[in-house]
N, C-alpha and C. Protein backbone atom coordinates (compact mmCIF):
# COMPACT_ATOMS: atom_id res chain seq x y z
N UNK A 1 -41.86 14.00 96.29
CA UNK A 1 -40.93 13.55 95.27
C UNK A 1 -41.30 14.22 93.95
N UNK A 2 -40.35 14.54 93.07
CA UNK A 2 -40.28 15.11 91.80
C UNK A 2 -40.78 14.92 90.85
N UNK A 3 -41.29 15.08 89.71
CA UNK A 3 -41.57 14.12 89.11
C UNK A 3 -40.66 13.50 88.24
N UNK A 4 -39.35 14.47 88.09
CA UNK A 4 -38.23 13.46 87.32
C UNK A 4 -37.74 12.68 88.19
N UNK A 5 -37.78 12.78 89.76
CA UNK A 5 -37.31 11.50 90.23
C UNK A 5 -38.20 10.49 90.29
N UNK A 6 -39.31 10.65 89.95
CA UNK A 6 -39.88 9.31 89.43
C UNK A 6 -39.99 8.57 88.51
N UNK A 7 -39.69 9.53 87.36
CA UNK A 7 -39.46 9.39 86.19
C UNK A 7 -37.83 8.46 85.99
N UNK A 8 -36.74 8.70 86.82
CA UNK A 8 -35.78 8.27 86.88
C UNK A 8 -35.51 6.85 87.86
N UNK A 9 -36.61 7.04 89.07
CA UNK A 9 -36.80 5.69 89.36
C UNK A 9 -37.71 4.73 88.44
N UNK A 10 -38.56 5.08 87.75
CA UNK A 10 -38.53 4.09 86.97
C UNK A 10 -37.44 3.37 85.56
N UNK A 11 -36.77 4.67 85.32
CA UNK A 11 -35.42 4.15 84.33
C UNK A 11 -34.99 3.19 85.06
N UNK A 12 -34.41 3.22 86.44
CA UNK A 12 -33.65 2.57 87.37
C UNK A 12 -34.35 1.05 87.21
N UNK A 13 -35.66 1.09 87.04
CA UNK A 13 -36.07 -0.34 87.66
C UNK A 13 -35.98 -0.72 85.88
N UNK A 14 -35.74 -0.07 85.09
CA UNK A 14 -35.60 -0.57 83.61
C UNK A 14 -34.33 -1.06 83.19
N UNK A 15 -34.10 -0.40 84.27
CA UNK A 15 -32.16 -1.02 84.04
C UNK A 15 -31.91 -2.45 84.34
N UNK A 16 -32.63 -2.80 85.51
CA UNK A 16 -32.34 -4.04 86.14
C UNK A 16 -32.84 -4.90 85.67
N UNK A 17 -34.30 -4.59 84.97
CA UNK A 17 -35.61 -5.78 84.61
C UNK A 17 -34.72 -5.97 82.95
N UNK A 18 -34.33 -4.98 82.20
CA UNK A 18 -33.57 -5.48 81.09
C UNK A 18 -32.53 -6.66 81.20
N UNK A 19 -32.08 -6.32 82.15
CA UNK A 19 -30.57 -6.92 82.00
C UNK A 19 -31.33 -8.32 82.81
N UNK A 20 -32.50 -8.26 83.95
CA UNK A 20 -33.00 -9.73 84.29
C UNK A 20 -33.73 -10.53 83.10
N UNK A 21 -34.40 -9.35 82.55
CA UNK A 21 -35.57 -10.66 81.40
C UNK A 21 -34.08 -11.25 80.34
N UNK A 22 -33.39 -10.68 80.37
CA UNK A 22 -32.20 -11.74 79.13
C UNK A 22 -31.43 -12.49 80.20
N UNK A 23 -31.24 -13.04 81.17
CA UNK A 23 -30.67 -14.17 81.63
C UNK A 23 -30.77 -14.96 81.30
N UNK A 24 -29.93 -15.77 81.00
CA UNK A 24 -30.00 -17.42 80.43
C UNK A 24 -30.64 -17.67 79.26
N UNK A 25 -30.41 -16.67 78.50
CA UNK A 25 -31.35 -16.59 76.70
C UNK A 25 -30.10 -16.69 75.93
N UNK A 26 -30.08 -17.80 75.10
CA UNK A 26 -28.91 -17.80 74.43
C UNK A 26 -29.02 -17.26 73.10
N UNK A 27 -27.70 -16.95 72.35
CA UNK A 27 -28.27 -16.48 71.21
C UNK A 27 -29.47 -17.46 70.15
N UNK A 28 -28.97 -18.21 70.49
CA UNK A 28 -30.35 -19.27 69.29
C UNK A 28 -31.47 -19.02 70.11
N UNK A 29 -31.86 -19.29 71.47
CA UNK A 29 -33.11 -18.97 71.70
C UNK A 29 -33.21 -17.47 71.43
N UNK A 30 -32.68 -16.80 71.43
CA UNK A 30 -32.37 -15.65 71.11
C UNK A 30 -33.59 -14.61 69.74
N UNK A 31 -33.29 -16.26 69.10
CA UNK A 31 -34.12 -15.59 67.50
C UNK A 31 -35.41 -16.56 67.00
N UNK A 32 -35.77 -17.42 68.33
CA UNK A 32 -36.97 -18.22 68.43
C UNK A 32 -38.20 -17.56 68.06
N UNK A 33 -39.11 -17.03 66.76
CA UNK A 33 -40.36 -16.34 67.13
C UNK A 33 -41.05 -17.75 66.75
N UNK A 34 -42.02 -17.22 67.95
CA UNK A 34 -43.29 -18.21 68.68
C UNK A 34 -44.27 -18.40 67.43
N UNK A 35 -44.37 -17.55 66.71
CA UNK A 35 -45.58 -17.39 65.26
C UNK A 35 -44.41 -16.93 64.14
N UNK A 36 -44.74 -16.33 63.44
CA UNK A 36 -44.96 -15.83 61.99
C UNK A 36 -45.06 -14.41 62.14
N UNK A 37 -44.08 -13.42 62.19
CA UNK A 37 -44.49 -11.57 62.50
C UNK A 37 -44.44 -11.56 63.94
N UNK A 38 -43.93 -12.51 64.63
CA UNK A 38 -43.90 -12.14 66.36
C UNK A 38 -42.36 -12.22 66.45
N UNK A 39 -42.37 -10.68 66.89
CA UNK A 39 -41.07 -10.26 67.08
C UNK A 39 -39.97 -11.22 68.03
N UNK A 40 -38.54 -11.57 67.71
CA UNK A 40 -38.29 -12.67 68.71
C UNK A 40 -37.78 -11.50 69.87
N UNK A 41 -36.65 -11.98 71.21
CA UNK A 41 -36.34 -11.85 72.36
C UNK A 41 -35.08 -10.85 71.45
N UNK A 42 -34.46 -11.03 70.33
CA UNK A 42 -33.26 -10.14 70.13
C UNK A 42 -33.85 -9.18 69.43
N UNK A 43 -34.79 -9.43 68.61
CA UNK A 43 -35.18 -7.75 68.48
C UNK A 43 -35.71 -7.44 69.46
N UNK A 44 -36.52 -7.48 70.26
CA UNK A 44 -37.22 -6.51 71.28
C UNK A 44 -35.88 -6.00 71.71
N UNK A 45 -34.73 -7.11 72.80
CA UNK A 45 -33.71 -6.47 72.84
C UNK A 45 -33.10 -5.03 72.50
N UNK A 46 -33.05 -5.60 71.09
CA UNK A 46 -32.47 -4.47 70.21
C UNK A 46 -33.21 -3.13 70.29
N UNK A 47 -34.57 -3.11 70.60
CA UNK A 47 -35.71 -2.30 69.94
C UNK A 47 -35.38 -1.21 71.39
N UNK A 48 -35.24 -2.32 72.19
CA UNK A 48 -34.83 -1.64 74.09
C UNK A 48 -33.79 -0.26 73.74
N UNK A 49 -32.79 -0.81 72.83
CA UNK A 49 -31.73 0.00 73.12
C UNK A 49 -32.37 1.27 72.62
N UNK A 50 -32.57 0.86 70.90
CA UNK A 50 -32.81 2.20 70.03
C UNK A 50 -33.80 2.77 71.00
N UNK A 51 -34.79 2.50 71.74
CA UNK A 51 -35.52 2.92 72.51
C UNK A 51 -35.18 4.27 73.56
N UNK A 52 -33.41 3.48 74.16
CA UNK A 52 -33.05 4.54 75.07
C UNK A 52 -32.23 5.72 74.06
N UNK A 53 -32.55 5.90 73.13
CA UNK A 53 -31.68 7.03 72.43
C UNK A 53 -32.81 7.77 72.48
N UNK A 54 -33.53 7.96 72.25
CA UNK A 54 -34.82 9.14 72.72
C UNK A 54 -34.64 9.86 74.26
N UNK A 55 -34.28 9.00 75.26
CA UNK A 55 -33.53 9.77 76.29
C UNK A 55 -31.97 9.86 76.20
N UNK A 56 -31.44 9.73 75.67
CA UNK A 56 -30.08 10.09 75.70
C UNK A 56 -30.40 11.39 75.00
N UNK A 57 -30.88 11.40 73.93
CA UNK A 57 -30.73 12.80 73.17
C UNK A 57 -31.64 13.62 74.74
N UNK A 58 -32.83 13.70 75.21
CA UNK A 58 -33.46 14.78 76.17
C UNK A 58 -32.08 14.57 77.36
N UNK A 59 -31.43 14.04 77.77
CA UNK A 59 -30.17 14.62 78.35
C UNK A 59 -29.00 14.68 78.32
N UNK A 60 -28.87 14.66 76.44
CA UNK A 60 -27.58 15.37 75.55
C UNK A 60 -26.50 14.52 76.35
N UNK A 61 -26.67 13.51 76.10
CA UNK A 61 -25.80 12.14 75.70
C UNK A 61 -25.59 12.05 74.43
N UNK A 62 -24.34 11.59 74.40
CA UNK A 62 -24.25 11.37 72.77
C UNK A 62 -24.12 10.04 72.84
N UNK A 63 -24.19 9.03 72.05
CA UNK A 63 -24.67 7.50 71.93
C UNK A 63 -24.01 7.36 70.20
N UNK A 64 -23.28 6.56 69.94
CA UNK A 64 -22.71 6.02 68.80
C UNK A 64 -22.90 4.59 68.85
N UNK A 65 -24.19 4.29 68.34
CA UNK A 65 -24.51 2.65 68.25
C UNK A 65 -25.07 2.65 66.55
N UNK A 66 -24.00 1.96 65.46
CA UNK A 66 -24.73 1.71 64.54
C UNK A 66 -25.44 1.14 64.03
N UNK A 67 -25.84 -0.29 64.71
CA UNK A 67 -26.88 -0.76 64.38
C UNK A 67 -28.52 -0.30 65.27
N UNK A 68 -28.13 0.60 65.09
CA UNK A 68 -29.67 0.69 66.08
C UNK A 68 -31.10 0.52 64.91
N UNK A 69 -30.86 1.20 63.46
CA UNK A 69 -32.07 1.08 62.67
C UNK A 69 -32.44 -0.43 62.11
N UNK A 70 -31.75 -1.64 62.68
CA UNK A 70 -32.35 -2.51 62.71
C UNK A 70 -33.15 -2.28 63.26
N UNK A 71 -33.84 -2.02 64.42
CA UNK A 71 -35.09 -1.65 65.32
C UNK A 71 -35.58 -0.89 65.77
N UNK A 72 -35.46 0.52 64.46
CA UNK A 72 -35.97 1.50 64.00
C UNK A 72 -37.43 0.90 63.77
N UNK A 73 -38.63 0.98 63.79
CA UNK A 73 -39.54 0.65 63.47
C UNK A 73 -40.59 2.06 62.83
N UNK A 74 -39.58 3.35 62.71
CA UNK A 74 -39.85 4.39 62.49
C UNK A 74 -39.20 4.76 60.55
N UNK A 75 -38.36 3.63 60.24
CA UNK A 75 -37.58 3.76 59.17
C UNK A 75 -38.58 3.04 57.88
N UNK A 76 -38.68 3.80 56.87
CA UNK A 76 -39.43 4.08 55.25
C UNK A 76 -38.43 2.94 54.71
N UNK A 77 -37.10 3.23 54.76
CA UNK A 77 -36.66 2.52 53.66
C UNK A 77 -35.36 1.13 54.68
N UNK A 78 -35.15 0.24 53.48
CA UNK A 78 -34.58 -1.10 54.53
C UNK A 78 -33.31 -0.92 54.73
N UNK A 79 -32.74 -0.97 55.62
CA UNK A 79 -31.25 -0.63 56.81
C UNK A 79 -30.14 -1.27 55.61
N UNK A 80 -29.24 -0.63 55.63
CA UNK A 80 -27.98 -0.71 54.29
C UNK A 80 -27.38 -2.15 55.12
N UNK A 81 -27.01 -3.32 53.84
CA UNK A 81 -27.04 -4.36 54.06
C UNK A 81 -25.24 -4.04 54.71
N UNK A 82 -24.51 -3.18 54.89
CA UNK A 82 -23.58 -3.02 55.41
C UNK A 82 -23.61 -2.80 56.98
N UNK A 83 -24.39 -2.78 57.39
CA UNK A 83 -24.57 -3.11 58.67
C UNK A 83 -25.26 -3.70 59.83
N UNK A 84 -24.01 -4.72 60.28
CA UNK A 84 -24.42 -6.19 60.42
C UNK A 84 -25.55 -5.85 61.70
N UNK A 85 -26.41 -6.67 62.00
CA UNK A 85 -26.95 -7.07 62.96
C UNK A 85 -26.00 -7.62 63.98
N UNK A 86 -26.41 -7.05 65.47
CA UNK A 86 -25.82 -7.21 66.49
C UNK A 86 -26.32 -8.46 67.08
N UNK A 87 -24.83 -9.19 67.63
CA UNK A 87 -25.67 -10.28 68.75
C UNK A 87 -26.11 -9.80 69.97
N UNK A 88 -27.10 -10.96 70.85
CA UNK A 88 -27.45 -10.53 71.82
C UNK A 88 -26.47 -10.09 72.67
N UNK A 89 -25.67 -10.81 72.96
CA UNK A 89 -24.31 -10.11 73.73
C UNK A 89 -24.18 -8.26 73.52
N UNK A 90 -23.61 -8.57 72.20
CA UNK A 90 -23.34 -7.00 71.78
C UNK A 90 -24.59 -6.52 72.04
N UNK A 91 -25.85 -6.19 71.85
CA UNK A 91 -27.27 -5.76 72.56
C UNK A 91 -26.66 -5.59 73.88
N UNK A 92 -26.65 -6.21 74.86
CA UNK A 92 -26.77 -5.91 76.06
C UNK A 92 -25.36 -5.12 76.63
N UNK A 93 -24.47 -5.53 76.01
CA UNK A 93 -23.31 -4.91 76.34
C UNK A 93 -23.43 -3.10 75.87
N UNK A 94 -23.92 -2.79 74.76
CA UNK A 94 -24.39 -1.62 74.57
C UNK A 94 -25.46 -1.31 75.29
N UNK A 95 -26.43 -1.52 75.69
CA UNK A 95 -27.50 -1.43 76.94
C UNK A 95 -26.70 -0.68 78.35
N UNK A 96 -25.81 -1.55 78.57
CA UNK A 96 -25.00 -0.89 79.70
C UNK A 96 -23.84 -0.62 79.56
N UNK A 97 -23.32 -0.05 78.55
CA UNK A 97 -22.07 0.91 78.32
C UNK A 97 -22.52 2.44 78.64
N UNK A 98 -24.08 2.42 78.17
CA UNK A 98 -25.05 3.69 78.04
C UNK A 98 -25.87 4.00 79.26
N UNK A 99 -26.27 3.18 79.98
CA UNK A 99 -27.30 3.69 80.99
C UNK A 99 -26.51 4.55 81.37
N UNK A 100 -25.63 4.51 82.34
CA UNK A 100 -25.16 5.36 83.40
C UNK A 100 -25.15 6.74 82.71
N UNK A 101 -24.32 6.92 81.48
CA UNK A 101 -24.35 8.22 81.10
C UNK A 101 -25.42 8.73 81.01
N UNK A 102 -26.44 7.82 80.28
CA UNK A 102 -27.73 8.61 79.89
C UNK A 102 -28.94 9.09 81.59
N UNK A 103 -28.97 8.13 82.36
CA UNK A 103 -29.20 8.54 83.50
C UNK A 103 -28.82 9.58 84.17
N UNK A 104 -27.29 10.08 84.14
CA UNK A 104 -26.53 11.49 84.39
C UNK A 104 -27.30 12.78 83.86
N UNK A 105 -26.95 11.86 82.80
CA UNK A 105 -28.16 13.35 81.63
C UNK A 105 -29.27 13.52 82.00
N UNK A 106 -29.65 12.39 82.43
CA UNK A 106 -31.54 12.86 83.11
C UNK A 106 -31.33 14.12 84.13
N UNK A 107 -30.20 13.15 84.77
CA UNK A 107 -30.55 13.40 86.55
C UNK A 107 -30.11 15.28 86.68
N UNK A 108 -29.25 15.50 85.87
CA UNK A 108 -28.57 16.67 85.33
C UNK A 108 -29.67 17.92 84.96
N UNK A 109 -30.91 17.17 83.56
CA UNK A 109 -31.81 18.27 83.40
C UNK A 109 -32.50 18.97 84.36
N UNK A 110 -32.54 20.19 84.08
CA UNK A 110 -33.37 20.92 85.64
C UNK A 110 -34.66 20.37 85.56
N UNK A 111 -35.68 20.55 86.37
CA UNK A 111 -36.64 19.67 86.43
C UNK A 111 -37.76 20.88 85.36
N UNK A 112 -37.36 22.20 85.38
CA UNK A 112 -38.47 22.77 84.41
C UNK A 112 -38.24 22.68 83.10
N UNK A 113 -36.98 21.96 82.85
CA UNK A 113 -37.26 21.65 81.43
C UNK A 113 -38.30 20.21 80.94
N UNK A 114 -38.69 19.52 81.97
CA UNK A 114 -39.74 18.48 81.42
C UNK A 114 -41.01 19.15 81.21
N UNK A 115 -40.61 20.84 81.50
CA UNK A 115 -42.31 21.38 80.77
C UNK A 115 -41.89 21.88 79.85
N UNK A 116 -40.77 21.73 78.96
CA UNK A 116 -40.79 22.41 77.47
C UNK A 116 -41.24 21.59 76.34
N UNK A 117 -41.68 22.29 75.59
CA UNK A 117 -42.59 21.83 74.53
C UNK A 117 -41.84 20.96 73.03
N UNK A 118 -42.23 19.83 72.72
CA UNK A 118 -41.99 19.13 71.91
C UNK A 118 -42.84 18.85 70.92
N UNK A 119 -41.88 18.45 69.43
CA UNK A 119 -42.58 17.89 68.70
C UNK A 119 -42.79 16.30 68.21
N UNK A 120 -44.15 15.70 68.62
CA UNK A 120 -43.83 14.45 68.40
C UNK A 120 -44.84 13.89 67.93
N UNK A 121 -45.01 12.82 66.95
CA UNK A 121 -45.80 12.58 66.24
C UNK A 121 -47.24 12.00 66.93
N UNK A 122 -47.16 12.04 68.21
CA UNK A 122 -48.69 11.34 68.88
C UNK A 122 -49.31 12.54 69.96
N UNK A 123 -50.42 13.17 69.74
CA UNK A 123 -50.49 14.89 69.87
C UNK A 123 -50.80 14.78 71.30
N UNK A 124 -50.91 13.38 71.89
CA UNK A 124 -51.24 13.46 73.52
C UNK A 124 -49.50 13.84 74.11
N UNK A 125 -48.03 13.56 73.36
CA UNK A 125 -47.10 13.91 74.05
C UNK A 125 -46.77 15.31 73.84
N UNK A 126 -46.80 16.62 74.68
CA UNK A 126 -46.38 17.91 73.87
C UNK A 126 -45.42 18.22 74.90
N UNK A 127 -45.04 17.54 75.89
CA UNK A 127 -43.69 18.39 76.89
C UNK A 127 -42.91 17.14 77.10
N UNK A 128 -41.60 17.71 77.23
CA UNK A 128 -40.60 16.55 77.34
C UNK A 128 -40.79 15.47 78.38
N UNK A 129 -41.68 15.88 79.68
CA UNK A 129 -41.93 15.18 80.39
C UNK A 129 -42.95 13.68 80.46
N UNK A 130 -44.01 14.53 79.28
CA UNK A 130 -45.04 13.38 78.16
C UNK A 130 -43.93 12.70 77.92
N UNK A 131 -42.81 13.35 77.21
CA UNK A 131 -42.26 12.16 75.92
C UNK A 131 -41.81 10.93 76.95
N UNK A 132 -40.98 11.50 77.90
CA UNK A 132 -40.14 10.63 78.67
C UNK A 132 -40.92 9.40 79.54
N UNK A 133 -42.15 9.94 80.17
CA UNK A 133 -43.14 8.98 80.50
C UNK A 133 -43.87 8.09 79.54
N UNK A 134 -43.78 8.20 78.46
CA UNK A 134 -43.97 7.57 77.59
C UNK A 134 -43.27 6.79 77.27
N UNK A 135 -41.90 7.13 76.97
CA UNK A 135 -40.55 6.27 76.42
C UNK A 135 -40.61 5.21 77.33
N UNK A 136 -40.88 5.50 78.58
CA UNK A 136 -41.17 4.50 79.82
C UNK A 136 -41.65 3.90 80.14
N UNK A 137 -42.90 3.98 79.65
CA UNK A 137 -44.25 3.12 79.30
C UNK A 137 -43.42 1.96 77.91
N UNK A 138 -42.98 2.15 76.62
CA UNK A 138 -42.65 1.93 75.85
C UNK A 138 -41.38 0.63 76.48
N UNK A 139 -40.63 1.45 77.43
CA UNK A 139 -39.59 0.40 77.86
C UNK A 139 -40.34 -1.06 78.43
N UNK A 140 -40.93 -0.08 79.46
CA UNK A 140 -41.70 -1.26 80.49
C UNK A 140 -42.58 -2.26 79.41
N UNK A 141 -43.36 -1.99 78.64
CA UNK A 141 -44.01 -2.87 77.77
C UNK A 141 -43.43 -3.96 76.99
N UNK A 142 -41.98 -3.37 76.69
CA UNK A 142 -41.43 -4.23 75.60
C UNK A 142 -40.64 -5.16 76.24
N UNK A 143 -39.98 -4.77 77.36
CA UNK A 143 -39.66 -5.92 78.74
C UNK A 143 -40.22 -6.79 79.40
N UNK A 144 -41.70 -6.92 79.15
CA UNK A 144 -42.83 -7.09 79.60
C UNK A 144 -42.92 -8.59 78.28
N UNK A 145 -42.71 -8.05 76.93
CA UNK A 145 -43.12 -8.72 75.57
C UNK A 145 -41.63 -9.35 76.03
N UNK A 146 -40.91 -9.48 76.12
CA UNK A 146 -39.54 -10.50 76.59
C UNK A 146 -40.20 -11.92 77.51
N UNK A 147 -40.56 -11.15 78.42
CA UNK A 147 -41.02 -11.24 79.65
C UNK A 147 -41.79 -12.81 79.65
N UNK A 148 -42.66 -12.77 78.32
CA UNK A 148 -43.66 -13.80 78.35
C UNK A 148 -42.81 -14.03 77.26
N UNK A 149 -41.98 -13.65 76.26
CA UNK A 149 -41.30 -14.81 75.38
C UNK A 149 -40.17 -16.27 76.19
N UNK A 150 -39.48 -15.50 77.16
CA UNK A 150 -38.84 -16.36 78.21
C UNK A 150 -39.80 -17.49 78.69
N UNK A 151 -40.71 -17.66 79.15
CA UNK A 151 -41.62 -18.44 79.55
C UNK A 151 -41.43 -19.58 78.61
N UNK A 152 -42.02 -18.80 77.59
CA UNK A 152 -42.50 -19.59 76.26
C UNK A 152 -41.01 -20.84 76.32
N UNK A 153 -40.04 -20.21 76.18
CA UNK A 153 -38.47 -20.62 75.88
C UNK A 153 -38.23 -21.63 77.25
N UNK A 154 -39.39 -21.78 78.20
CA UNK A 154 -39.33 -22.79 79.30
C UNK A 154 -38.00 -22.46 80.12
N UNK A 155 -38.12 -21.13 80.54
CA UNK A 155 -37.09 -20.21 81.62
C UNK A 155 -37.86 -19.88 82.60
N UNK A 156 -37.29 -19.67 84.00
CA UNK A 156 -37.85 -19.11 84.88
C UNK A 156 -38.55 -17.94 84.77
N UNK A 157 -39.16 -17.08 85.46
CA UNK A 157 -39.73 -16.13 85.19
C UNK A 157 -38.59 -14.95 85.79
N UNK A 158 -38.60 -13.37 85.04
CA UNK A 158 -37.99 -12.84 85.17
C UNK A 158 -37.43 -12.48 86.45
N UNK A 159 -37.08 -11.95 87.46
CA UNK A 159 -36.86 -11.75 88.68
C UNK A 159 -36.51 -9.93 88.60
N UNK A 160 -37.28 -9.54 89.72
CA UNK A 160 -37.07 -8.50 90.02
C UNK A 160 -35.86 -7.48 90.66
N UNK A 161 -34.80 -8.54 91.28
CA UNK A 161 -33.88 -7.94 91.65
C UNK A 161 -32.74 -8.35 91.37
């Protein structure tokens, strides 16, 4: 097996575990943080999406979501008060308006372009294939940080399929 098809079976299992860890999260539990600086269940959400625009752009998807720099965590200055924060609904409904295309785009790149060279600010990623296993790592983690907020919110535990 390839290594973008592994790379793409794990998108696959990111697709499903997203759309399972938000079952039955309503918007008010939605914006429950457990502490003080602990991110709630709709930003991570949110953070999911802006997340998949790093692969949409490596397989030239184009993606028109304007609220994504709410959960920019890469942004200097604070998001123009003209654009509203999304509900969880709208989150997930943009989540999967996008997979499929952006998955195309994966599945599309030839596989020697995951050895071309990138620039990215953490010097262990230098080929697109780093970035993307990374982004993946990044997904899986933050699904993961849902994962145990659901608990908390006295929900079943996520389900795998």
């Amino acid at each position: 097996m390839s290594a973008k098809d592994q790379l793409l079976i794990q998108y696959d299992l990111h697709t499903t575990l997203f759309n399972n860890v938000l079952v039955d999260i309503n918007e008010e539990e939605a914006e429950v943080r457990l502490a003080p600086g602990i991110n709630h269940v709709k930003w991570l959400a949110g953070h999911l999406v802006w997340g998949q625009l790093g692969l949409a752009r490596m397989g030239n998807v184009q993606v028109d979501i304007p609220w994504t720099d709410h959960f920019n965590t890469q942004l200097t200055e604070p998001v123009s008060a003209s654009i509203k924060m999304p509900s969880l609904e709208e989150i997930k409904a943009e989540w999967n308006k996008y997979t499929g295309p952006i998955r195309e785009g994966l599945e599309q790149m030839p596989e020697e372009a995951l050895n071309s060279p990138i620039e990215f600010p953490l010097p262990a990623f230098k080929t697109t294939e780093s970035l993307w296993t990374f982004i993946n790592h990044h997904q899986a983690y933050t699904i993961g940080q849902i994962g145990i907020l659901r608990r908390a919110l006295g929900k079943e535990a996520m389900k795998y399929r």
